[in-house]
N, C-alpha and C. Protein backbone atom coordinates (compact mmCIF):
# COMPACT_ATOMS: atom_id res chain seq x y z
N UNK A 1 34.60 22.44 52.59
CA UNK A 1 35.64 23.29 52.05
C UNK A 1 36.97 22.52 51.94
N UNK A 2 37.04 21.63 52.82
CA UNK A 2 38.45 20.98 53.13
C UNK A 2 38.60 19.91 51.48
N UNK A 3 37.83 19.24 50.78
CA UNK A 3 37.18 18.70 49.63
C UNK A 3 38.03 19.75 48.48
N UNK A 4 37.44 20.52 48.69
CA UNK A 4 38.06 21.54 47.75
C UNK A 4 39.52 21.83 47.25
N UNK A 5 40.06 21.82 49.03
CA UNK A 5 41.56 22.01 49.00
C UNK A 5 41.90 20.70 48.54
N UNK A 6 41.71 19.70 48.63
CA UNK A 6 42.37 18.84 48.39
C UNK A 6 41.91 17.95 46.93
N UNK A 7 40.84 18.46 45.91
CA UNK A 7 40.99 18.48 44.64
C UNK A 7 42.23 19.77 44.05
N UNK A 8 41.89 20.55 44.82
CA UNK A 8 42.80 21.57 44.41
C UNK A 8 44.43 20.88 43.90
N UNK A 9 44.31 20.54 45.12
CA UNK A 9 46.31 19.76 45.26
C UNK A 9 46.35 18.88 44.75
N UNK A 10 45.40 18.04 44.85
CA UNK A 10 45.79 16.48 43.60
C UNK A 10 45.52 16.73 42.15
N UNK A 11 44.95 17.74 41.80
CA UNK A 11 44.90 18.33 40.40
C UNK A 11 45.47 19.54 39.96
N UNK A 12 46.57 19.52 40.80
CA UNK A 12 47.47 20.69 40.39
C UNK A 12 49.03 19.52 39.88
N UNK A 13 48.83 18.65 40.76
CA UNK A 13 49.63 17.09 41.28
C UNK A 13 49.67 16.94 39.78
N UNK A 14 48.54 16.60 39.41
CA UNK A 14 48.04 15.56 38.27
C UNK A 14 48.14 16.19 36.86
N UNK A 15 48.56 17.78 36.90
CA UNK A 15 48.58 18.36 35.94
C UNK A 15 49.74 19.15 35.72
N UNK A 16 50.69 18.92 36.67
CA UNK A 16 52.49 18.78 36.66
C UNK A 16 52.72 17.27 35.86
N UNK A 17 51.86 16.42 36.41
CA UNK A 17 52.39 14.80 35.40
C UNK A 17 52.43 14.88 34.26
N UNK A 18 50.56 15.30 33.67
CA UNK A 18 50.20 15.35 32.45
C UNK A 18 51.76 16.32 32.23
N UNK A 19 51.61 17.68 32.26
CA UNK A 19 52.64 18.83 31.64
C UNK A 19 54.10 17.95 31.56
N UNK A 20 54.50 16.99 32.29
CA UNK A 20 56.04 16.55 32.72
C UNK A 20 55.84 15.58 31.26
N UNK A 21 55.09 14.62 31.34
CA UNK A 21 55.03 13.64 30.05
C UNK A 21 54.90 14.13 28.78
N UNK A 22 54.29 15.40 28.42
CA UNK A 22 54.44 16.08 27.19
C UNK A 22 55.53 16.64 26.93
N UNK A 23 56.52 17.39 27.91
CA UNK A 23 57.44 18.33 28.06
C UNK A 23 58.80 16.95 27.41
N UNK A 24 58.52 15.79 27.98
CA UNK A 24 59.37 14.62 27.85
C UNK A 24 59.44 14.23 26.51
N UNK A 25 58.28 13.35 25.84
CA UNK A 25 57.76 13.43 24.64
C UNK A 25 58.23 14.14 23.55
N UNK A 26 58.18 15.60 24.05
CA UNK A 26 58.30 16.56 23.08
C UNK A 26 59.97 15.99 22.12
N UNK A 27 60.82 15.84 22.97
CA UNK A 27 61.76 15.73 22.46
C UNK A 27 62.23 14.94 21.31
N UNK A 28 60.97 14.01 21.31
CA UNK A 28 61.57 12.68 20.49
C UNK A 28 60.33 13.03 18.66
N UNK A 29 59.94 14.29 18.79
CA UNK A 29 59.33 14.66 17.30
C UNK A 29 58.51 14.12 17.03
N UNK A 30 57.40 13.71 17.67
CA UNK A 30 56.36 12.55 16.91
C UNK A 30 55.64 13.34 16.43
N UNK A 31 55.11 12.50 15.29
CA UNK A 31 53.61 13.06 14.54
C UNK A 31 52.08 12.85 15.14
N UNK A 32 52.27 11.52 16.18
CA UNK A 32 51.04 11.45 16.66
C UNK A 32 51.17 11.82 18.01
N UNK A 33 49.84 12.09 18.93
CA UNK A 33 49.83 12.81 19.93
C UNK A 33 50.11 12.00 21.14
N UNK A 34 50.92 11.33 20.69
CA UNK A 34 51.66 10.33 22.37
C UNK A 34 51.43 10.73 23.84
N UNK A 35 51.80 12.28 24.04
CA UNK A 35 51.24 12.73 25.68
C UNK A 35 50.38 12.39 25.51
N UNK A 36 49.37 12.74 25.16
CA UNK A 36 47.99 12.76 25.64
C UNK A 36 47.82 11.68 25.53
N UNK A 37 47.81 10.95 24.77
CA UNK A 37 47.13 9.34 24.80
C UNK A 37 47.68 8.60 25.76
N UNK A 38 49.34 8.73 26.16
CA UNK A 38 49.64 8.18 27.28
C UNK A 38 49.23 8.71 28.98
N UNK A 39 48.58 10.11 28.83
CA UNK A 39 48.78 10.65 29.66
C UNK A 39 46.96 9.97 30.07
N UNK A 40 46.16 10.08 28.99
CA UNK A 40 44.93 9.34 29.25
C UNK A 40 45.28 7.74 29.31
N UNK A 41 46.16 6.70 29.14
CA UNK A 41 45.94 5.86 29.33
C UNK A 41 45.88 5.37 30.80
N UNK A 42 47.49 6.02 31.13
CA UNK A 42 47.64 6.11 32.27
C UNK A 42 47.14 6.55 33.62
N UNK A 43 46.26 7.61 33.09
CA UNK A 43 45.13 8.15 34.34
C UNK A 43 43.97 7.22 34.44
N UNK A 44 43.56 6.58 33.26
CA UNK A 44 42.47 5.36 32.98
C UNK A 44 42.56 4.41 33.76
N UNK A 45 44.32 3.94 33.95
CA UNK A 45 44.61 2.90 34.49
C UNK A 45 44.96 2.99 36.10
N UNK A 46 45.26 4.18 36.62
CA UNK A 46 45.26 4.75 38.03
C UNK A 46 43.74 4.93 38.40
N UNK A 47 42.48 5.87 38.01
CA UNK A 47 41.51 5.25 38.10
C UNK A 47 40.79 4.52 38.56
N UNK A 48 40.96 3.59 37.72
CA UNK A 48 40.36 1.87 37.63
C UNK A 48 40.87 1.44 38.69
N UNK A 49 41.81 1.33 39.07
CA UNK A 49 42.91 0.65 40.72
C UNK A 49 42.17 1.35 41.70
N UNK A 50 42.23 2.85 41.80
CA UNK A 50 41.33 3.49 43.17
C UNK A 50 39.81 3.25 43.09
N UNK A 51 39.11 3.23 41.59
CA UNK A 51 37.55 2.82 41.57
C UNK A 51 37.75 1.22 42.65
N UNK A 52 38.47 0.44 42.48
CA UNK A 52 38.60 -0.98 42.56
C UNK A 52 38.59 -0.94 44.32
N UNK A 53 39.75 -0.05 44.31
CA UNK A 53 40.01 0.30 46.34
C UNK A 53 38.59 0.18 46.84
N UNK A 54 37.98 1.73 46.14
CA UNK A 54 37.18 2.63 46.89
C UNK A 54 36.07 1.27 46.62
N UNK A 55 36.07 0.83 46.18
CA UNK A 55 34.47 -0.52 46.08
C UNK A 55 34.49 -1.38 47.24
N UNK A 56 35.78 -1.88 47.44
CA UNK A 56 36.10 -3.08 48.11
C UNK A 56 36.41 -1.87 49.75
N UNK A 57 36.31 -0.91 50.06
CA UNK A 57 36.24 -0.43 51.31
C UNK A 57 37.38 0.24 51.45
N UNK A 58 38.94 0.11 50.90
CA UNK A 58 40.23 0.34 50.98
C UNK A 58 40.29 1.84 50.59
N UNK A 59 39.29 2.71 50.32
CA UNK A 59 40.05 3.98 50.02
C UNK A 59 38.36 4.44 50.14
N UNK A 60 38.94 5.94 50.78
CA UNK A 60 38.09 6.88 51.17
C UNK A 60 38.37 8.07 51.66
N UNK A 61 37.16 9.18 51.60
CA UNK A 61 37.60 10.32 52.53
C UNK A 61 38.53 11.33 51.69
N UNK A 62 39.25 11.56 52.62
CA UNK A 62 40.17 12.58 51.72
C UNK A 62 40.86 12.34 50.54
N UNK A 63 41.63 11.21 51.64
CA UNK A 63 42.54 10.25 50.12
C UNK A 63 41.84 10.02 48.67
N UNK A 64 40.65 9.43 48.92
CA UNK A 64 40.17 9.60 47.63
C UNK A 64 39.46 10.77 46.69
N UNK A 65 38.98 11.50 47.23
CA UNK A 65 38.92 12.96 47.12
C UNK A 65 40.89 13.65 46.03
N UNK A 66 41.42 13.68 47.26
CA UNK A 66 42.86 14.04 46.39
C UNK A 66 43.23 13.24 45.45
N UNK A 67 42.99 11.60 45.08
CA UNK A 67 43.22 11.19 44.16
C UNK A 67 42.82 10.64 43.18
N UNK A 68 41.42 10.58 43.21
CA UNK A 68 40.15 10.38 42.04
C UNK A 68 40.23 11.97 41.89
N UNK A 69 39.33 12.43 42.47
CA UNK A 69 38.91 13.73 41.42
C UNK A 69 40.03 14.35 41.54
N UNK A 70 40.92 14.76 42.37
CA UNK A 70 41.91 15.80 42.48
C UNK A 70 42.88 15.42 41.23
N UNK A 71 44.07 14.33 41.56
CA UNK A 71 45.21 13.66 40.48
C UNK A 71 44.58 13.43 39.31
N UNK A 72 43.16 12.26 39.18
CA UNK A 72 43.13 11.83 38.23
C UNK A 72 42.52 12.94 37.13
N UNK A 73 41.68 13.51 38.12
CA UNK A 73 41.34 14.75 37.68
C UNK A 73 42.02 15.63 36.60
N UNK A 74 43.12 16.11 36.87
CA UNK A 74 43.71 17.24 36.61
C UNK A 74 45.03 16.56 35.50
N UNK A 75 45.21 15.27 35.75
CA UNK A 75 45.79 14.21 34.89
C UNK A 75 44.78 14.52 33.88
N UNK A 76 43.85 13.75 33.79
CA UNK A 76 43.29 13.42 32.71
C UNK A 76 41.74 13.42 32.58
N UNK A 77 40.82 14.38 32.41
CA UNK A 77 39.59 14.33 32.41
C UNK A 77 38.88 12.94 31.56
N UNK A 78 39.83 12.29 30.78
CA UNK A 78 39.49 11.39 30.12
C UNK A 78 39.20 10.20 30.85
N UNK A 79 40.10 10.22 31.84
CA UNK A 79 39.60 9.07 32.76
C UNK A 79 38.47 8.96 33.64
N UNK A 80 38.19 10.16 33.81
CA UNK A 80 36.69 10.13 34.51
C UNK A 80 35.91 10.02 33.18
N UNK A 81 35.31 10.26 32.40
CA UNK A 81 34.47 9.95 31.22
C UNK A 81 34.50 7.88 31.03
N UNK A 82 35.79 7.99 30.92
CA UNK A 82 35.67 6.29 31.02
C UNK A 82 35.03 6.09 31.81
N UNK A 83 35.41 6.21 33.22
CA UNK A 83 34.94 5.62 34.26
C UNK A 83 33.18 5.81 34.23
N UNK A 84 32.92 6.81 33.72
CA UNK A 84 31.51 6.83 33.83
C UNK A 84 30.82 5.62 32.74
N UNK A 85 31.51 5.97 31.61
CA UNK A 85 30.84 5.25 30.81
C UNK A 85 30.94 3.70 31.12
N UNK A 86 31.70 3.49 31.58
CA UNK A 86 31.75 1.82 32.21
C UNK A 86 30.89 1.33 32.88
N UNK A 87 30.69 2.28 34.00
CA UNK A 87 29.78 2.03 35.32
C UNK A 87 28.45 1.75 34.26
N UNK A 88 28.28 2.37 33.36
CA UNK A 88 26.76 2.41 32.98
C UNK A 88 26.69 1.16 32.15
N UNK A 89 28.21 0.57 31.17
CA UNK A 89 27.52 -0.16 30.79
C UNK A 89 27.72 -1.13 31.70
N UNK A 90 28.53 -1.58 32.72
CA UNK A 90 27.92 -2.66 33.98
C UNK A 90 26.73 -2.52 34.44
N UNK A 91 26.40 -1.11 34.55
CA UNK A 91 25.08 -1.47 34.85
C UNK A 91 23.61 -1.95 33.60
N UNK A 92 24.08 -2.35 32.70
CA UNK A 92 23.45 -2.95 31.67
C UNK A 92 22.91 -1.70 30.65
N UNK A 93 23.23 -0.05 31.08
CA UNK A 93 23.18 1.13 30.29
C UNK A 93 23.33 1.08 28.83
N UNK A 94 23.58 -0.13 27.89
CA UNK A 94 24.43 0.28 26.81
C UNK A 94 23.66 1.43 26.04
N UNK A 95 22.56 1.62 25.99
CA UNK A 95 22.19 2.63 25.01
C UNK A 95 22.72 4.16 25.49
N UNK A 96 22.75 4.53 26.95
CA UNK A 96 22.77 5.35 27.66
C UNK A 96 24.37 5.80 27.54
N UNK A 97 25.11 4.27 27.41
CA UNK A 97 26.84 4.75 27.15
C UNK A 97 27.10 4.84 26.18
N UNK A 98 26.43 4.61 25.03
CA UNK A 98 26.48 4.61 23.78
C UNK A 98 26.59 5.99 23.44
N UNK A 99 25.21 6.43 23.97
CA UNK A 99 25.17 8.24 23.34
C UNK A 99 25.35 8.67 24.48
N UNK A 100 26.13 8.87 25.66
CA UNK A 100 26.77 9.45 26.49
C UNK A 100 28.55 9.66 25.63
N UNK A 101 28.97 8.52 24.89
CA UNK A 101 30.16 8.67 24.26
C UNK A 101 30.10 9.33 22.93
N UNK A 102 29.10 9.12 22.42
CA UNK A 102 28.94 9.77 20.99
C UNK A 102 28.84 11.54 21.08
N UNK A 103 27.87 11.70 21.83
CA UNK A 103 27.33 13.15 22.01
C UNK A 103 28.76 13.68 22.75
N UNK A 104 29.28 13.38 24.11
CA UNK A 104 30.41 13.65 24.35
C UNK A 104 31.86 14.01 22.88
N UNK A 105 31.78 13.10 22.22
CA UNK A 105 32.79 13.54 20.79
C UNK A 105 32.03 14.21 19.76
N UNK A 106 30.98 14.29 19.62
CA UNK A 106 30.44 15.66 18.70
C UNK A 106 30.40 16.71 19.17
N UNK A 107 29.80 17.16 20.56
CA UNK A 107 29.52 18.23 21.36
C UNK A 107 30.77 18.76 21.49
N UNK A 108 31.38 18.15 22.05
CA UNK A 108 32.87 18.50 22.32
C UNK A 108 33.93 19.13 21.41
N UNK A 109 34.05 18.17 19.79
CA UNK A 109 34.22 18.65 18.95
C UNK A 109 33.37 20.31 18.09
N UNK A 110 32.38 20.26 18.31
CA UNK A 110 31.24 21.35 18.04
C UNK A 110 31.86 22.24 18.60
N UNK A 111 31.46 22.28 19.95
CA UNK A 111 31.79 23.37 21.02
C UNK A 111 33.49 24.05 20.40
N UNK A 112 34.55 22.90 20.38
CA UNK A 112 35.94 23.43 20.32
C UNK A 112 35.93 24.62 18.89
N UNK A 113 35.10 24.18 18.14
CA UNK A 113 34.93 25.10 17.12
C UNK A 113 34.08 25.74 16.90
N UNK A 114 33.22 26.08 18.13
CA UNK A 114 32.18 27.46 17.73
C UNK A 114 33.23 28.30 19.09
N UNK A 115 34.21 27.76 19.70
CA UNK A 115 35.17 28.21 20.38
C UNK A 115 35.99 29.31 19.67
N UNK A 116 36.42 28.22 18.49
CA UNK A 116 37.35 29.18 17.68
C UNK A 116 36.83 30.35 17.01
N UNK A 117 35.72 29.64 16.36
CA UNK A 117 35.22 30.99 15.56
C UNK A 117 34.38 32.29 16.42
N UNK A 118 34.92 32.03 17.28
CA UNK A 118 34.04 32.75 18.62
C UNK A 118 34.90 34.39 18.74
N UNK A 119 35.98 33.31 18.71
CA UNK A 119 37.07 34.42 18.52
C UNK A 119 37.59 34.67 17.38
């Protein structure tokens, strides 16, 4: 249960950032979607640093709990999708990350619009 609370808080954390960097953004009028892409680059790249910890022994337990799934979490679901798809193709997966990324952007796209017309 304690797991819980503490995705809870690092993805409540992580989704004051995301909200703070759009809210920032906003001001300057762009046409392309800058939060988000920065807000996924940046969770990609926080991530990758704690994947790197948590390998080499340096992070665990709670801490990583609140800041993999919890922060990066609630930052950016995009960064966990990377992260998966990486692992697989290190692990020599490419066909497996291939259509793990493809099906992920059709499905996804699909879904958002049997969403809409849902309603």
């Amino acid at each position: 249960m304690q797991n819980y609370l503490f995705v809870f808080l690092g993805g409540g954390l992580g989704s004051i950032c995301r909200f703070g960097i759009g809210h920032w953004l906003t001001a300057y009028r762009l046409s392309f979607p800058w939060a988000t892409f920065l807000a996924n680059v940046l969770a990609c790249l926080v991530l990758g640093a704690l994947v790197s910890l948590s390998m080499k022994g340096r992070l665990g337990g709670p801490a990583s709990v609140f800041l993999m799934a919890g922060f990066c979490g609630g930052f950016s679901t995009f960064s966990t999708f990377t992260n998966e798809t990486f692992q697989m193709l290190l692990a020599g997966q490419w066909w497996k990350a291939t259509a793990y990324m493809v099906a992920s952007l059709l499905v996804c796209i699909g879904s958002l619009y049997v969403g809409m017309k849902a309603v």
